[in-house]
ModelCIF file with pLDDT and N, C-alpha, C, O atoms, coordinates in Angstrom:
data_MODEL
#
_entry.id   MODEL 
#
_entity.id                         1 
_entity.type                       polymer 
_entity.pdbx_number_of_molecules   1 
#
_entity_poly.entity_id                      1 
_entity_poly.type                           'polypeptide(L)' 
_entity_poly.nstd_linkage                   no 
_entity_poly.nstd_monomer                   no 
_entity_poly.pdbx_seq_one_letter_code       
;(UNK)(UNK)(UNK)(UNK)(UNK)(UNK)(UNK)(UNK)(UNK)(UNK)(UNK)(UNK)(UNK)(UNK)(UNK)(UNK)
(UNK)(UNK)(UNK)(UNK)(UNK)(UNK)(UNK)(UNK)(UNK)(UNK)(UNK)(UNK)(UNK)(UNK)(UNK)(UNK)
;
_entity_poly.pdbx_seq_one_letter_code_can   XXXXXXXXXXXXXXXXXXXXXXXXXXXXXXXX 
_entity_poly.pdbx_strand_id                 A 
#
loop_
_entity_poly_seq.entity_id 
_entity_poly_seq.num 
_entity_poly_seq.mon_id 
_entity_poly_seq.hetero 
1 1  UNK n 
1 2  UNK n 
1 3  UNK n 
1 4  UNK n 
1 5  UNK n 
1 6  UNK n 
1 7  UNK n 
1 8  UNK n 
1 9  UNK n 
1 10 UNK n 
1 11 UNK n 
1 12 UNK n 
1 13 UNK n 
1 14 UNK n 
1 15 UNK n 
1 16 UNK n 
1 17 UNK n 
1 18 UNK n 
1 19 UNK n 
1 20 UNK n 
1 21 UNK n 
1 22 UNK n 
1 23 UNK n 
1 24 UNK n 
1 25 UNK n 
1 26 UNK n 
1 27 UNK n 
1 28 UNK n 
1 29 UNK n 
1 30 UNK n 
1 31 UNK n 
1 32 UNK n 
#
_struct_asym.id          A 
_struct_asym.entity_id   1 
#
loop_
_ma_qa_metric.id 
_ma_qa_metric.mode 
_ma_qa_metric.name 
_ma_qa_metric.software_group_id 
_ma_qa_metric.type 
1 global pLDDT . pLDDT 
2 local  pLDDT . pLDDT 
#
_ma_qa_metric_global.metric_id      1 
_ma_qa_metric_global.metric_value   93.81 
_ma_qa_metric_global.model_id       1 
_ma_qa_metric_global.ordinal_id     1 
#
loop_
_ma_qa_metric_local.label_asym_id 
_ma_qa_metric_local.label_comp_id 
_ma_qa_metric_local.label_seq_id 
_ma_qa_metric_local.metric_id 
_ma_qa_metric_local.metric_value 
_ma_qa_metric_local.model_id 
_ma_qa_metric_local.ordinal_id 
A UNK 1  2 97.00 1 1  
A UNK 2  2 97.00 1 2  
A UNK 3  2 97.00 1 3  
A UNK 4  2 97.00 1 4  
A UNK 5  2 97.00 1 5  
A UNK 6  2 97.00 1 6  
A UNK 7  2 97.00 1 7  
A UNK 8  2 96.00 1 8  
A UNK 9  2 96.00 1 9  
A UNK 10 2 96.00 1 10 
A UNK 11 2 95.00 1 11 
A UNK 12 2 95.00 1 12 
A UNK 13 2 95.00 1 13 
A UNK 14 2 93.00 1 14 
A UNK 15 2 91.00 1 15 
A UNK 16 2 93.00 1 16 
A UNK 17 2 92.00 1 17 
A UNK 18 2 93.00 1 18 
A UNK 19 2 93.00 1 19 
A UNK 20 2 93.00 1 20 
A UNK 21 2 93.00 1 21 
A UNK 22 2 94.00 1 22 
A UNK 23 2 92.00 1 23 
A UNK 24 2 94.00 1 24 
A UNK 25 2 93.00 1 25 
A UNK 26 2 90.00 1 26 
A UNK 27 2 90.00 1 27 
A UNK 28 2 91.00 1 28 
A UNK 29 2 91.00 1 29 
A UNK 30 2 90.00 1 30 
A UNK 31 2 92.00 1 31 
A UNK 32 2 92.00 1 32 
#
loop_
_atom_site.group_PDB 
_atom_site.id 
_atom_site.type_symbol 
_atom_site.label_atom_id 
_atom_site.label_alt_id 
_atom_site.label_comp_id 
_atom_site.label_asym_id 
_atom_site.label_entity_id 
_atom_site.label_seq_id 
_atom_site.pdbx_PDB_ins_code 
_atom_site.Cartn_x 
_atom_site.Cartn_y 
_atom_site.Cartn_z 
_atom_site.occupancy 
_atom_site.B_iso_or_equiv 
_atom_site.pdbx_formal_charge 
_atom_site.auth_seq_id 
_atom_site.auth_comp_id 
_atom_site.auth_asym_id 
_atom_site.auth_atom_id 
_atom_site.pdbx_PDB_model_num 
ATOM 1   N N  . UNK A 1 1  ? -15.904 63.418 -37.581 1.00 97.00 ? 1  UNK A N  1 
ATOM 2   C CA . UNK A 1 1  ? -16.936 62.498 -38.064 1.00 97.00 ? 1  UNK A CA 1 
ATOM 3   C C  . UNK A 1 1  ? -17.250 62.713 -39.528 1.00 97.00 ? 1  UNK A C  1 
ATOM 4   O O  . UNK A 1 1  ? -17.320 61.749 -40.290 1.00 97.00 ? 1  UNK A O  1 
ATOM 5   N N  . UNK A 1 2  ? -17.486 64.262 -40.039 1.00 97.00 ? 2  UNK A N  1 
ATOM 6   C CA . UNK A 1 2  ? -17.615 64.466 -41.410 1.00 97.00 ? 2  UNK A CA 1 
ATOM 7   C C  . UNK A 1 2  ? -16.802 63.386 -42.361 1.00 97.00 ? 2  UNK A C  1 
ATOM 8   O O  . UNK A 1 2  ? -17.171 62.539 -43.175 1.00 97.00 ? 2  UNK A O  1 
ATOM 9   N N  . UNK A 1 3  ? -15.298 63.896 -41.782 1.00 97.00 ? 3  UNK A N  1 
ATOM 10  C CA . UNK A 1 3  ? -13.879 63.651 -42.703 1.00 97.00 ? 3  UNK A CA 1 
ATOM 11  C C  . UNK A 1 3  ? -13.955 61.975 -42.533 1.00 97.00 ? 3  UNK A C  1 
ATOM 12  O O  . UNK A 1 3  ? -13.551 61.631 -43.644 1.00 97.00 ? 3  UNK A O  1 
ATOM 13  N N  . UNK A 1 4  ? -14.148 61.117 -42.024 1.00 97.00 ? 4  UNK A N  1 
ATOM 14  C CA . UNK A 1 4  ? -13.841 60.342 -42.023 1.00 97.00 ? 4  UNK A CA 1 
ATOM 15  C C  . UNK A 1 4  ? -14.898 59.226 -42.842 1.00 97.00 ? 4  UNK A C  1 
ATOM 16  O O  . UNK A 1 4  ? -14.668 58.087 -43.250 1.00 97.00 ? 4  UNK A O  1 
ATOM 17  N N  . UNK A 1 5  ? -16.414 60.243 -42.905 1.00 97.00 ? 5  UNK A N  1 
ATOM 18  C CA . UNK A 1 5  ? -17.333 59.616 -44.198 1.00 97.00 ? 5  UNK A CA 1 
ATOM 19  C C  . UNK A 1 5  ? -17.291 59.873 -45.065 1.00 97.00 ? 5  UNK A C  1 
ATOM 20  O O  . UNK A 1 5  ? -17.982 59.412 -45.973 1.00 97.00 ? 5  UNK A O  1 
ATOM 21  N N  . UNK A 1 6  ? -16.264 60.920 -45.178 1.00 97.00 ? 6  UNK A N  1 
ATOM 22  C CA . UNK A 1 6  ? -16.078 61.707 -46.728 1.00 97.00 ? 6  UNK A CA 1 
ATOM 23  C C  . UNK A 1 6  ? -14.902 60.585 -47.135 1.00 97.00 ? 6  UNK A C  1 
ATOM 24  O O  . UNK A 1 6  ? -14.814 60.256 -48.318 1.00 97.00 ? 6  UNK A O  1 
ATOM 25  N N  . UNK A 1 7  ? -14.027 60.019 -46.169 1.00 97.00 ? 7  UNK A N  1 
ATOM 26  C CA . UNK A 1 7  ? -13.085 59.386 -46.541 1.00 97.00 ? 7  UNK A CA 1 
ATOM 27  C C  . UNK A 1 7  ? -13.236 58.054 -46.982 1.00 97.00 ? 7  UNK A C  1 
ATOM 28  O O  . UNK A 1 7  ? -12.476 57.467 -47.752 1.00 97.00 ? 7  UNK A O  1 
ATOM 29  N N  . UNK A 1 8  ? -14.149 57.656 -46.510 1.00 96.00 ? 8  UNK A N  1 
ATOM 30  C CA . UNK A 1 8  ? -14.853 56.069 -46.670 1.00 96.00 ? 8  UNK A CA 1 
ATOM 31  C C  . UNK A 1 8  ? -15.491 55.953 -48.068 1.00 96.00 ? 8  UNK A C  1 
ATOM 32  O O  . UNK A 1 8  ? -15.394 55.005 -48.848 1.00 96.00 ? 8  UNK A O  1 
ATOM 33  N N  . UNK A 1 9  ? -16.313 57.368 -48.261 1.00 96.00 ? 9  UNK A N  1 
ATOM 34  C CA . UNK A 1 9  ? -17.340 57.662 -49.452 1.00 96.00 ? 9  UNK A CA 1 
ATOM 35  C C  . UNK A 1 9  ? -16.517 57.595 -50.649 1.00 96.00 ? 9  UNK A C  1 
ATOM 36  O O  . UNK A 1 9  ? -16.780 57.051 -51.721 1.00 96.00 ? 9  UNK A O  1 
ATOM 37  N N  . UNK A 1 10 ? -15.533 58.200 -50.313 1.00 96.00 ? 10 UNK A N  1 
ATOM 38  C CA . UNK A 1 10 ? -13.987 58.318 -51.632 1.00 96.00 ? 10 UNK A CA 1 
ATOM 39  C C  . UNK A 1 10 ? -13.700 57.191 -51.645 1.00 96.00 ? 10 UNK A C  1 
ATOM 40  O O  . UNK A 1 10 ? -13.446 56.983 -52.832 1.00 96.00 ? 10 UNK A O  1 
ATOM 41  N N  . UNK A 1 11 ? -13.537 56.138 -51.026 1.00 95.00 ? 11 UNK A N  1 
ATOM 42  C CA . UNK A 1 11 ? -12.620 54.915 -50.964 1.00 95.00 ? 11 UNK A CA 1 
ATOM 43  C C  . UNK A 1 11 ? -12.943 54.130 -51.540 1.00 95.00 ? 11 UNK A C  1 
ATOM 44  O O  . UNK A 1 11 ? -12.271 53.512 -52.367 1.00 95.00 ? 11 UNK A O  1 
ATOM 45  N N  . UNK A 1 12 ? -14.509 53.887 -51.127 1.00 95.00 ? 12 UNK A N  1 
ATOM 46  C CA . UNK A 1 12 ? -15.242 52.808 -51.677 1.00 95.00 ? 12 UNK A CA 1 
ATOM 47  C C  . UNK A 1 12 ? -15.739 53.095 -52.934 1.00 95.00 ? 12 UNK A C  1 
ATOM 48  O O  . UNK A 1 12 ? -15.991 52.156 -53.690 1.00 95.00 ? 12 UNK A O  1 
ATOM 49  N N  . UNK A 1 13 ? -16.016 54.831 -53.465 1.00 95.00 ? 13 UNK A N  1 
ATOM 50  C CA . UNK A 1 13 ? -15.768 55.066 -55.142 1.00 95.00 ? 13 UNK A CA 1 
ATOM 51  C C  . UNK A 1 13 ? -14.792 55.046 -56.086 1.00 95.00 ? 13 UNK A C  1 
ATOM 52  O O  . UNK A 1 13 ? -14.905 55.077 -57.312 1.00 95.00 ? 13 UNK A O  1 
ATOM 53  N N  . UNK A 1 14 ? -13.622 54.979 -55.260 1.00 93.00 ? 14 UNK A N  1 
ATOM 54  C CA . UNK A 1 14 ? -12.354 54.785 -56.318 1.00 93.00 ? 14 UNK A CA 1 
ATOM 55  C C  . UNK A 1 14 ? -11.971 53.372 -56.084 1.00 93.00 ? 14 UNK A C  1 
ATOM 56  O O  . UNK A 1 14 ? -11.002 53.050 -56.771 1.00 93.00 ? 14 UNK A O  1 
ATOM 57  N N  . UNK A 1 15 ? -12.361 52.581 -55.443 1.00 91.00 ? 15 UNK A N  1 
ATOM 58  C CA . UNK A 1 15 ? -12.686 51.266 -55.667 1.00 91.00 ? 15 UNK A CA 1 
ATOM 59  C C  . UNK A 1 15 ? -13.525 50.459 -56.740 1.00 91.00 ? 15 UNK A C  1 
ATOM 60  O O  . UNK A 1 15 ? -13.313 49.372 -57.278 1.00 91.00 ? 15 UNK A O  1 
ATOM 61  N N  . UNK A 1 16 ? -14.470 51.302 -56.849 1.00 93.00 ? 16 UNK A N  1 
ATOM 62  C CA . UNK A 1 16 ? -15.492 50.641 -57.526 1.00 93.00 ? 16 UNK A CA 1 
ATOM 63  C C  . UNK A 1 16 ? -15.430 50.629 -59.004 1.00 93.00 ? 16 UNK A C  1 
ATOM 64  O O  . UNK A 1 16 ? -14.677 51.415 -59.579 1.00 93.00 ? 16 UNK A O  1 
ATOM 65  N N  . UNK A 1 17 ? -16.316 49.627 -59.792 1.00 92.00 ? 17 UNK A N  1 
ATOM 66  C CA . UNK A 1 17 ? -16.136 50.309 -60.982 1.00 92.00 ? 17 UNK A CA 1 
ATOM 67  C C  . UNK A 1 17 ? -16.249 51.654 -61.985 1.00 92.00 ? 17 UNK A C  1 
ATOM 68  O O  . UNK A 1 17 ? -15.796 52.004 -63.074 1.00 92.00 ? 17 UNK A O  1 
ATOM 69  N N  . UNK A 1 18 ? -17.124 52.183 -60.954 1.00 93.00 ? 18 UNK A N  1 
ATOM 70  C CA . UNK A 1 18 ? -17.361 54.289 -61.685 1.00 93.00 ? 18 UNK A CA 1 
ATOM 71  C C  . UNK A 1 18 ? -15.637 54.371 -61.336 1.00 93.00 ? 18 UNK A C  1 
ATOM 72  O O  . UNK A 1 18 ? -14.956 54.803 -62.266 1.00 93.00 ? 18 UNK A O  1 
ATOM 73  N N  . UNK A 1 19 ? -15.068 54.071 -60.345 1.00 93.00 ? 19 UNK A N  1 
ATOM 74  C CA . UNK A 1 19 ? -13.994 54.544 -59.917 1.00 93.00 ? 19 UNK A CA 1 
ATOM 75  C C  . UNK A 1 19 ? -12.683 54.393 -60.832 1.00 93.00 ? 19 UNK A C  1 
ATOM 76  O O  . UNK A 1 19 ? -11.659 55.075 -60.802 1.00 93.00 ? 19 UNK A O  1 
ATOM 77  N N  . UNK A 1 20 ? -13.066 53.102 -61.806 1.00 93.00 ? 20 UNK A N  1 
ATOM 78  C CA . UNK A 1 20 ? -12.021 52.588 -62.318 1.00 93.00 ? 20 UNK A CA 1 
ATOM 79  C C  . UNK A 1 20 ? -12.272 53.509 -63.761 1.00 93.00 ? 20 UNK A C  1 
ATOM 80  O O  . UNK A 1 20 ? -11.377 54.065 -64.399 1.00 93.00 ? 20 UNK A O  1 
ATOM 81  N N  . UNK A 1 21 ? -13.544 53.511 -64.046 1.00 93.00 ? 21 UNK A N  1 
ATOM 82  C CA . UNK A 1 21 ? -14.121 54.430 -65.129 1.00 93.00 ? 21 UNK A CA 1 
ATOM 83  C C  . UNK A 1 21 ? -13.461 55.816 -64.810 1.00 93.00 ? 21 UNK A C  1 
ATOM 84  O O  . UNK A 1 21 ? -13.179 56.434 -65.837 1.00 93.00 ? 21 UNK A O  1 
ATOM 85  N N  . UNK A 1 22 ? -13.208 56.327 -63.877 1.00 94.00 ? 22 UNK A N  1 
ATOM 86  C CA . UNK A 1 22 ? -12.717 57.754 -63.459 1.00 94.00 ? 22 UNK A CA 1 
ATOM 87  C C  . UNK A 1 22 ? -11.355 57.732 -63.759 1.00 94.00 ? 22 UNK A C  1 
ATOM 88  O O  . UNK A 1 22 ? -10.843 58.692 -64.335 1.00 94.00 ? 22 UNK A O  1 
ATOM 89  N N  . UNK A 1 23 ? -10.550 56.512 -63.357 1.00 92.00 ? 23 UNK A N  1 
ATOM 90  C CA . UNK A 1 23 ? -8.896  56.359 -63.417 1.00 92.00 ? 23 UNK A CA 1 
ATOM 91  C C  . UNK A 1 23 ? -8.516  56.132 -64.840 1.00 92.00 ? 23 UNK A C  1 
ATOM 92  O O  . UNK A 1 23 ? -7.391  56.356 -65.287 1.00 92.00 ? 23 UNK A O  1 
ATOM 93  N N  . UNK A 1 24 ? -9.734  55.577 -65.664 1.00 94.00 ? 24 UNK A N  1 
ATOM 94  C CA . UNK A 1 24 ? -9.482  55.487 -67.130 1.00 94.00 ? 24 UNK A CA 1 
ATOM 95  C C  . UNK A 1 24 ? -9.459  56.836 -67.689 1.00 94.00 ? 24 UNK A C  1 
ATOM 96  O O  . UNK A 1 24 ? -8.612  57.200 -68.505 1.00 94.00 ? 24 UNK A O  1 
ATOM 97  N N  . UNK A 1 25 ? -10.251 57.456 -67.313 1.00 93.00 ? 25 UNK A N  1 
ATOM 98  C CA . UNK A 1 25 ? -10.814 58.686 -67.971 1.00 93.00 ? 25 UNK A CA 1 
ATOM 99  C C  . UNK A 1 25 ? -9.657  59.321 -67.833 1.00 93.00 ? 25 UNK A C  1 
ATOM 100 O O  . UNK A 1 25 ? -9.167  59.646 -68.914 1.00 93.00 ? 25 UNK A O  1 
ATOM 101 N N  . UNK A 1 26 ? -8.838  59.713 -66.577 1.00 90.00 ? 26 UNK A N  1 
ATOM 102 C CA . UNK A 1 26 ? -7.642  60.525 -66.229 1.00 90.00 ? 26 UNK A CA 1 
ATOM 103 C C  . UNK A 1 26 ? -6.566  60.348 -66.712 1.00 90.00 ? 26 UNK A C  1 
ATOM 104 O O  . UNK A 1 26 ? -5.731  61.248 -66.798 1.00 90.00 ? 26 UNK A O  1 
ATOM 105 N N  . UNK A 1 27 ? -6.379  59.131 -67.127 1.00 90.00 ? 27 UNK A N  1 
ATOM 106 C CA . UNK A 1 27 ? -5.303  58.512 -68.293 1.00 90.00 ? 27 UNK A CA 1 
ATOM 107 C C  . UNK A 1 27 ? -5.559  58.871 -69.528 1.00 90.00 ? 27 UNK A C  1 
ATOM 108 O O  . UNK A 1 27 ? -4.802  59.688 -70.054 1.00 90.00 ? 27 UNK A O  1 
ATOM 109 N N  . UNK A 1 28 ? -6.788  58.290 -70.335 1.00 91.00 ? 28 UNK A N  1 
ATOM 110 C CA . UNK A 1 28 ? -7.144  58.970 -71.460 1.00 91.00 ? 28 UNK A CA 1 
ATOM 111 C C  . UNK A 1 28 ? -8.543  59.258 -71.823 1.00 91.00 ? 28 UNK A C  1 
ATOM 112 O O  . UNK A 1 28 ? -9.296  58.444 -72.359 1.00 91.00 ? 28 UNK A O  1 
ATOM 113 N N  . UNK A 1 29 ? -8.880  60.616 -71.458 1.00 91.00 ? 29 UNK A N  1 
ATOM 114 C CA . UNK A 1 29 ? -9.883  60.247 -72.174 1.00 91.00 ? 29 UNK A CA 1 
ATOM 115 C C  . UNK A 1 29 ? -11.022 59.587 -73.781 1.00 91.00 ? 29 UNK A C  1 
ATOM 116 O O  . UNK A 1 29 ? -12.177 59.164 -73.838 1.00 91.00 ? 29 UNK A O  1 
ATOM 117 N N  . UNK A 1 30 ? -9.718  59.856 -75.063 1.00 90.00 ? 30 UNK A N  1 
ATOM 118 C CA . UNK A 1 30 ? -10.031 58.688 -76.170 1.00 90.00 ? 30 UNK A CA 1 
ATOM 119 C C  . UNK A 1 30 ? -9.730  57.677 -76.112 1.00 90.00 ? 30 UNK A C  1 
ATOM 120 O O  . UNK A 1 30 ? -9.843  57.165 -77.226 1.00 90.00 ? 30 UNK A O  1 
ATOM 121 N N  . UNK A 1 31 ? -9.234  56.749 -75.119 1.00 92.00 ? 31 UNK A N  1 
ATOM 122 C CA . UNK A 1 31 ? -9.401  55.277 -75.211 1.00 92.00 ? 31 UNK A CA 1 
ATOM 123 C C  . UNK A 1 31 ? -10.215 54.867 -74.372 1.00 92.00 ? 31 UNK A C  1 
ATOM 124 O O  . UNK A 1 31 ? -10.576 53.691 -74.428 1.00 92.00 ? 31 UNK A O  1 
ATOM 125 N N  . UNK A 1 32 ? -10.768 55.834 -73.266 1.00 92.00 ? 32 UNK A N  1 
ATOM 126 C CA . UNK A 1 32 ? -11.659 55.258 -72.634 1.00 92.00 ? 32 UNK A CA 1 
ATOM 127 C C  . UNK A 1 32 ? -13.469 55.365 -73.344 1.00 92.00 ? 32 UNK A C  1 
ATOM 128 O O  . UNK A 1 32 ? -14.397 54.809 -72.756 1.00 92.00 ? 32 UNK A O  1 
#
């Protein structure tokens, strides 16, 4: 039950826009 709200909680943040802000950041952080 934990793992599977931890998994949802991740999903729907790397979905989102913080999420996309996070995938920018990991690429670069000076262009982001």
């Amino acid at each position: 039950g934990a793992l599977w709200l931890v998994v949802l909680l991740s999903l729907n943040l790397t979905g989102s826009l913080y999420g996309y802000g996070m995938r920018a950041l990991g690429l670069s952080e000076a262009g982001s």
